[in-house]
Protein backbone atom coordinates (compact mmCIF):
# COMPACT_ATOMS: atom_id res chain seq x y z
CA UNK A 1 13.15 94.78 -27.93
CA UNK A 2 13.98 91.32 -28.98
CA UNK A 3 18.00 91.33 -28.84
CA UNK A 4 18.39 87.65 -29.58
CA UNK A 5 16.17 88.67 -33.18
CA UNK A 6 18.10 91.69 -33.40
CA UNK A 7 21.97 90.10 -33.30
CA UNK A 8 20.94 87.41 -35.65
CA UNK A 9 19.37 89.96 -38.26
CA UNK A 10 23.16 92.17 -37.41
CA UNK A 11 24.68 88.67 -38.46
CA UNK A 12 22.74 87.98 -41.50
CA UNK A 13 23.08 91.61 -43.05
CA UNK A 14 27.02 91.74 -42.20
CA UNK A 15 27.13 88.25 -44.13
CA UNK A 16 25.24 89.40 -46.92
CA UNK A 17 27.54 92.24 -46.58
CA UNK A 18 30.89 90.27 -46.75
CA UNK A 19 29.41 87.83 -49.77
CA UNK A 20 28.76 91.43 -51.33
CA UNK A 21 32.12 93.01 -50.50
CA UNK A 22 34.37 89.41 -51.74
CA UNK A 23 32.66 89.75 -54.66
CA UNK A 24 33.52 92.93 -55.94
CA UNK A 25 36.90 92.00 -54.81
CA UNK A 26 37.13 88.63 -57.09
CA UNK A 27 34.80 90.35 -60.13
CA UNK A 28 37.51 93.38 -59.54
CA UNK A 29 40.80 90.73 -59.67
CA UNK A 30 39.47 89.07 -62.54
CA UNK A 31 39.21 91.91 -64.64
CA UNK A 32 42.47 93.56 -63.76
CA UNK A 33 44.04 89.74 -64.72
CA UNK A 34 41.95 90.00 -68.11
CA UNK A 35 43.68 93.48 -68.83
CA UNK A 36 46.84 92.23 -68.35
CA UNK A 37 46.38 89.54 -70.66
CA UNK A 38 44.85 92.23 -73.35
CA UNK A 39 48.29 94.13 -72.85
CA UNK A 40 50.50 91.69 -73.46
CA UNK A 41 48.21 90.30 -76.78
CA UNK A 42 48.59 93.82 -77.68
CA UNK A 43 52.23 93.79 -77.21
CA UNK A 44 52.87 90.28 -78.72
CA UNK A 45 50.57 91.62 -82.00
CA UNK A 46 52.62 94.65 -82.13
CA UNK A 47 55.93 92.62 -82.06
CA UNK A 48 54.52 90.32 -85.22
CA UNK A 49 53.57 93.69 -86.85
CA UNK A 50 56.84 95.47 -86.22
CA UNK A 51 58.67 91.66 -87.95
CA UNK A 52 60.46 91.51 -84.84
CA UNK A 53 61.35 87.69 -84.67
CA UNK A 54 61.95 85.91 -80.69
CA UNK A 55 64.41 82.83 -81.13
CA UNK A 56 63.00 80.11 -78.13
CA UNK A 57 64.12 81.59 -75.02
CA UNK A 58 64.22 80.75 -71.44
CA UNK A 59 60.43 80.45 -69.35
CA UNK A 60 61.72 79.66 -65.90
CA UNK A 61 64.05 81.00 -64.10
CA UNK A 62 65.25 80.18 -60.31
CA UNK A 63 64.98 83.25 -57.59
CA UNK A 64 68.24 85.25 -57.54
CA UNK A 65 69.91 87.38 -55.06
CA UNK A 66 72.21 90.33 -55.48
CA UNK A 67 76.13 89.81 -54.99
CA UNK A 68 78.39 92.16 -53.26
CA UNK A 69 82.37 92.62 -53.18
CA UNK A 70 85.14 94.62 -52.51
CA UNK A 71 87.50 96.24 -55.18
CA UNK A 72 90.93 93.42 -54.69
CA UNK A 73 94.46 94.99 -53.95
CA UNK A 74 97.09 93.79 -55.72
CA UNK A 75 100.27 92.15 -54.81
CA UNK A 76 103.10 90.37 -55.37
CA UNK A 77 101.27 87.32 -53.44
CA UNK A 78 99.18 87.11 -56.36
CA UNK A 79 101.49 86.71 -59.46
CA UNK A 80 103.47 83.32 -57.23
CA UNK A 81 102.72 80.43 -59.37
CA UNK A 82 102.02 81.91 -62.86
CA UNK A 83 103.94 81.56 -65.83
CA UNK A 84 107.56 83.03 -65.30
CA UNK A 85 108.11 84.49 -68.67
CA UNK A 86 106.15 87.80 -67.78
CA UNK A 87 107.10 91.35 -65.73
CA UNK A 88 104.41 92.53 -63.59
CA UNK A 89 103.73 95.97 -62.55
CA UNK A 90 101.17 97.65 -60.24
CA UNK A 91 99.19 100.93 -60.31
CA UNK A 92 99.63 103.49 -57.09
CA UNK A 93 96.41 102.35 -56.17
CA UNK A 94 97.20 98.92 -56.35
CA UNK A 95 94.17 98.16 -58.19
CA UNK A 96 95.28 97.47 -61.41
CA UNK A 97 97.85 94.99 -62.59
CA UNK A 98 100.30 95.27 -66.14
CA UNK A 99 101.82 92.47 -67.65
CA UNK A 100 104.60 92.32 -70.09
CA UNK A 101 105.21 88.97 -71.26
CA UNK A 102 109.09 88.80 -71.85
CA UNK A 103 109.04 86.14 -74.35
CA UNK A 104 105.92 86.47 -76.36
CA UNK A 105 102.79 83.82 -76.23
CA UNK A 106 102.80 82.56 -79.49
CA UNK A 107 98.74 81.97 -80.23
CA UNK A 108 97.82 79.36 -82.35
CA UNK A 109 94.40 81.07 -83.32
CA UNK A 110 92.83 84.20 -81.91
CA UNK A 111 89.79 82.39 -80.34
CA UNK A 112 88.02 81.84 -77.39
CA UNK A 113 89.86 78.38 -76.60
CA UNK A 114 93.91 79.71 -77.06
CA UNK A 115 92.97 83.20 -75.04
CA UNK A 116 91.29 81.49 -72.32
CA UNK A 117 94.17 79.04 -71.86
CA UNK A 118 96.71 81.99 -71.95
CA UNK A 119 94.14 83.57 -69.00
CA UNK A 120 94.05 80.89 -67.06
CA UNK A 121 98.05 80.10 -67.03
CA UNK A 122 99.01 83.44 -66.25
CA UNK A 123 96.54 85.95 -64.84
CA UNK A 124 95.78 85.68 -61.34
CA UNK A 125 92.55 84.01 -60.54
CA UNK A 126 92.28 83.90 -64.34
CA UNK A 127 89.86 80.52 -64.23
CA UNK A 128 87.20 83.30 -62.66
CA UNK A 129 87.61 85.05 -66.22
CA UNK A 130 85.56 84.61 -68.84
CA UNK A 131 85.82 85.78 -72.41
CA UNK A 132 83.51 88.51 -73.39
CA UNK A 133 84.99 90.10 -76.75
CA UNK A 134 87.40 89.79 -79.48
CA UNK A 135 88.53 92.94 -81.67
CA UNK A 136 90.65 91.32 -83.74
CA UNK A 137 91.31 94.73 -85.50
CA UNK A 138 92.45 96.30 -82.39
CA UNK A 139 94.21 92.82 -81.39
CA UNK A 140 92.43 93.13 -78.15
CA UNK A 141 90.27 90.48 -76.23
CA UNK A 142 88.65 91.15 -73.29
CA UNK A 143 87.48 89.12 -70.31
CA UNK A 144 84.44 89.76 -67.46
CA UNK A 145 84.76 88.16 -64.64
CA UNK A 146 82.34 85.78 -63.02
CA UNK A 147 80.40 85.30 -59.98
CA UNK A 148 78.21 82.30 -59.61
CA UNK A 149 79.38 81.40 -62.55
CA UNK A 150 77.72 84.29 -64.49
CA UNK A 151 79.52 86.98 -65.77
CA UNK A 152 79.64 90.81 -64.24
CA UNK A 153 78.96 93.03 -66.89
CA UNK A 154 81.49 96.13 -67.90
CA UNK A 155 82.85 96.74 -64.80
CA UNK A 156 85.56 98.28 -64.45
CA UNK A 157 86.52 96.41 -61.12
CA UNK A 158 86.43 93.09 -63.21
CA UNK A 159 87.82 92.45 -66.49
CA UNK A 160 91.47 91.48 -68.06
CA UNK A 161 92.31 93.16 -71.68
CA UNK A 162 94.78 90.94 -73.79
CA UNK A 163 96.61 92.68 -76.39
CA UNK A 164 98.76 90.28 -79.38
CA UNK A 165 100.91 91.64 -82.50
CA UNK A 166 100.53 91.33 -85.77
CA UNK A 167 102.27 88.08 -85.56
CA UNK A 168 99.26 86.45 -82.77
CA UNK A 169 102.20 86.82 -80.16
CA UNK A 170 100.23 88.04 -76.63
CA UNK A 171 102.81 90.79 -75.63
CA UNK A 172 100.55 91.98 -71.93
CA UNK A 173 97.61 91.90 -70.25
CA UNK A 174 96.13 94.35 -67.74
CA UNK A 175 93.54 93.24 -65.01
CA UNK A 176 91.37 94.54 -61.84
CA UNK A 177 89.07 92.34 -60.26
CA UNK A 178 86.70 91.97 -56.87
CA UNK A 179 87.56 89.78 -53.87
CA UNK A 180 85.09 88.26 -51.29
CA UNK A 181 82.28 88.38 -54.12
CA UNK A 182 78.87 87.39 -52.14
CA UNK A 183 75.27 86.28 -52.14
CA UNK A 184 73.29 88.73 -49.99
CA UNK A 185 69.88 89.89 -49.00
CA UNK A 186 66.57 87.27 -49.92
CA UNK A 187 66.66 85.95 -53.46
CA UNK A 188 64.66 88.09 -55.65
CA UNK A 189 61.78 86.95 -58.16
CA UNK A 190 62.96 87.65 -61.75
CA UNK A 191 61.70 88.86 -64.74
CA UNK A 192 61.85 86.44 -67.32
CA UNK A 193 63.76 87.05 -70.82
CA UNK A 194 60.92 87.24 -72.93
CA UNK A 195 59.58 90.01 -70.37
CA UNK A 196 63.05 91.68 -70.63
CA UNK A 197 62.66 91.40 -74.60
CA UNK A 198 58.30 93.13 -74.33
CA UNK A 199 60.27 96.06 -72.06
CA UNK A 200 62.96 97.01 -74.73
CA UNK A 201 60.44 97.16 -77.66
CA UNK A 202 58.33 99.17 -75.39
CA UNK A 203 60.46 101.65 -74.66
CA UNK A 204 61.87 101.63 -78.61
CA UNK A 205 65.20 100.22 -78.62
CA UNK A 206 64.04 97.22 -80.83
CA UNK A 207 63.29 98.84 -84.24
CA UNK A 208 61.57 97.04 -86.75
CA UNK A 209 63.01 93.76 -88.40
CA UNK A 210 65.22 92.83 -85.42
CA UNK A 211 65.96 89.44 -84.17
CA UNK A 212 66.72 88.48 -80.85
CA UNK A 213 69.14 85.60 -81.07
CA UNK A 214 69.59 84.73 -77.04
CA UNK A 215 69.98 85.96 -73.59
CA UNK A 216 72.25 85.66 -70.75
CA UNK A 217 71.74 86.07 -66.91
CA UNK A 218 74.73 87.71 -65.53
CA UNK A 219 75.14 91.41 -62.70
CA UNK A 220 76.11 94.58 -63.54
CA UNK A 221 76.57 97.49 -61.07
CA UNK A 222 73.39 98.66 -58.84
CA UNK A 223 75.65 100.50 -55.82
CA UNK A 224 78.84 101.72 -57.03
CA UNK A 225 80.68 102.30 -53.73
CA UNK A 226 84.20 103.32 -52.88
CA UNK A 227 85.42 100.29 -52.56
CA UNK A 228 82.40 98.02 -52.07
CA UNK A 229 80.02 96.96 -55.30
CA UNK A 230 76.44 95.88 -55.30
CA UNK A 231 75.89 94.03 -58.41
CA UNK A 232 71.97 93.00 -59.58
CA UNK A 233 71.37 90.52 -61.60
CA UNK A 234 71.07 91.44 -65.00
CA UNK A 235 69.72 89.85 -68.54
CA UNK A 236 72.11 90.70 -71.56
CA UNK A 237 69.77 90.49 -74.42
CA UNK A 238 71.88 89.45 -77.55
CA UNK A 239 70.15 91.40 -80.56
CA UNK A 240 70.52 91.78 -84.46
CA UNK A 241 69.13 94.93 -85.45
CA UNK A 242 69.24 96.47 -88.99
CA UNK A 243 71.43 99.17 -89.71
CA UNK A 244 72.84 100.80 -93.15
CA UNK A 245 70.73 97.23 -95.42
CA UNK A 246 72.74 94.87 -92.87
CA UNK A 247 72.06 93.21 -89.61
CA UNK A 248 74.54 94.63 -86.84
CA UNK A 249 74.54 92.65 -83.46
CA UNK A 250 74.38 94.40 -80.47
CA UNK A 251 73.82 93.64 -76.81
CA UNK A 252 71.13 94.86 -74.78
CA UNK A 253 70.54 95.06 -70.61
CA UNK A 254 67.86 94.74 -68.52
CA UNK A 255 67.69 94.76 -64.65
CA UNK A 256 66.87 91.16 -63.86
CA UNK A 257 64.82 92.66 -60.86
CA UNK A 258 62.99 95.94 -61.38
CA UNK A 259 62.76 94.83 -65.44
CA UNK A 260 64.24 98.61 -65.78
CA UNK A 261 66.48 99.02 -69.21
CA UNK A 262 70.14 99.44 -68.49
CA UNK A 263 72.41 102.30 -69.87
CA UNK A 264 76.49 100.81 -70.05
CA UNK A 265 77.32 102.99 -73.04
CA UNK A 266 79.37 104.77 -70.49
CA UNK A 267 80.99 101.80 -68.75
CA UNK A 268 81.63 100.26 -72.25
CA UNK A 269 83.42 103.52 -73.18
CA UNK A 270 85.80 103.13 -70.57
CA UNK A 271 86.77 99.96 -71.03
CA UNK A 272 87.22 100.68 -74.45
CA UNK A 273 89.69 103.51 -73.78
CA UNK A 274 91.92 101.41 -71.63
């Protein structure tokens, strides 16, 4: 037997082989990429059907990690250096802190500028606060606060409620809030808004005629531990929706990760209460 004939007709068959093999592989890829691309034409025609209109949103977005932090502890550290006029008290837990301002804040105008300036001057680490809502029929404003500059969703280990009178006079606040907030783990790959936008129609929480106005990257809870929280970072997907023969806005969540929707209905409720 002719071994030197033999290896080189081995070497040409296994080549043949490999060509064979890499091409099934890249006719394979190609295919799966063209079904993707079907999907989402099928998804973007079933969006123009269903008169859902997309204001111009976000295409890039920089790699993320998640944040951690522990639940703070309140003192009377914390309150040296704020504005004098106010009596503060502390839960058992020491996790939440009252206010009662003595002499009334007199607001100029219940909006975002004239609370966030009361925030800042007398809540503790109030410049990490940022204004989330105004019920001006409950005379209550509340405020998330922020990591990385974006803002931690309805948590209830980070917000301040400010409460005014009929006469715009702030008469308390109440806060809780995280310390030692953190980047950890590798930054993560994120879905992008308009991907966030494709998985709530999907899944049928955008009914027909909605418009989605904007969206905002910010966490919400992933691990809620005893005292330490994992927060994800999450897209709040601003929405008008029609209900009743008029547009109602509402916000929506998605997991800036896993693209999985987000339920706070609860977390919102408890806020709410408070």
């Amino acid at each position: 037997m002719d071994w030197n004939k033999t290896k080189t007709i081995f070497i040409v068959v296994f080549s043949i082989l490999n060509v064979f093999l890499y091409s099934m592989y890249v006719n394979s890829y190609n295919e799966s990429k063209k079904l993707d691309v079907i999907g989402q034409t099928n998804i973007d025609d079933e969006l123009k059907v269903a008169h859902i209109k997309i204001a111009d949103l976000p295409t890039t977005v920089e790699n993320t990690s998640y944040i951690s932090g522990k639940t703070k502890l309140f003192s009377a550290q914390d309150t040296v250096g704020l504005a004098a006029n106010q009596t503060f008290q502390f839960s058992p837990s020491k996790l939440v802190l009252t206010s009662k301002i003595s002499i009334p804040y007199q607001l100029e105008n219940v909006d975002s500028e004239h609370l966030t300036e009361f925030v800042q001057s007398y809540a503790p680490m109030g410049k990490e606060y940022k204004l989330f809502t105004i019920d001006e029929k409950s005379r209550v404003a509340t405020f998330f606060q922020m990591a990385n500059k974006q803002t931690i969703f309805y948590n209830e280990s980070a917000y301040i409620k400010v409460k005014w009178d009929a006469n715009k006079q702030i008469t308390s606040y109440e806060q809780t809030a995280f310390k030692n907030l953190k980047s950890f783990g590798e930054e993560s790959t994120l879905v992008t808004p308009n991907q966030a936008v494709k998985t709530l129609f999907k899944k049928g929480y955008l009914p027909e005629y909605s418009r989605v106005t904007k969206a905002e990257l910010g966490y919400s809870t992933l691990v809620p531990l005893t005292e330490t929280r994992v927060l994800s970072p999450t897209w709040r997907i601003h929405v008008e929706v029609p209900k009743n023969d008029k547009m109602v806005s509402e916000d929506m969540f998605i997991n800036a990760v896993d693209g999985q929707y987000i339920d706070v209905s609860e977390n919102k409720e408890a806020l709410e209460a408070k």
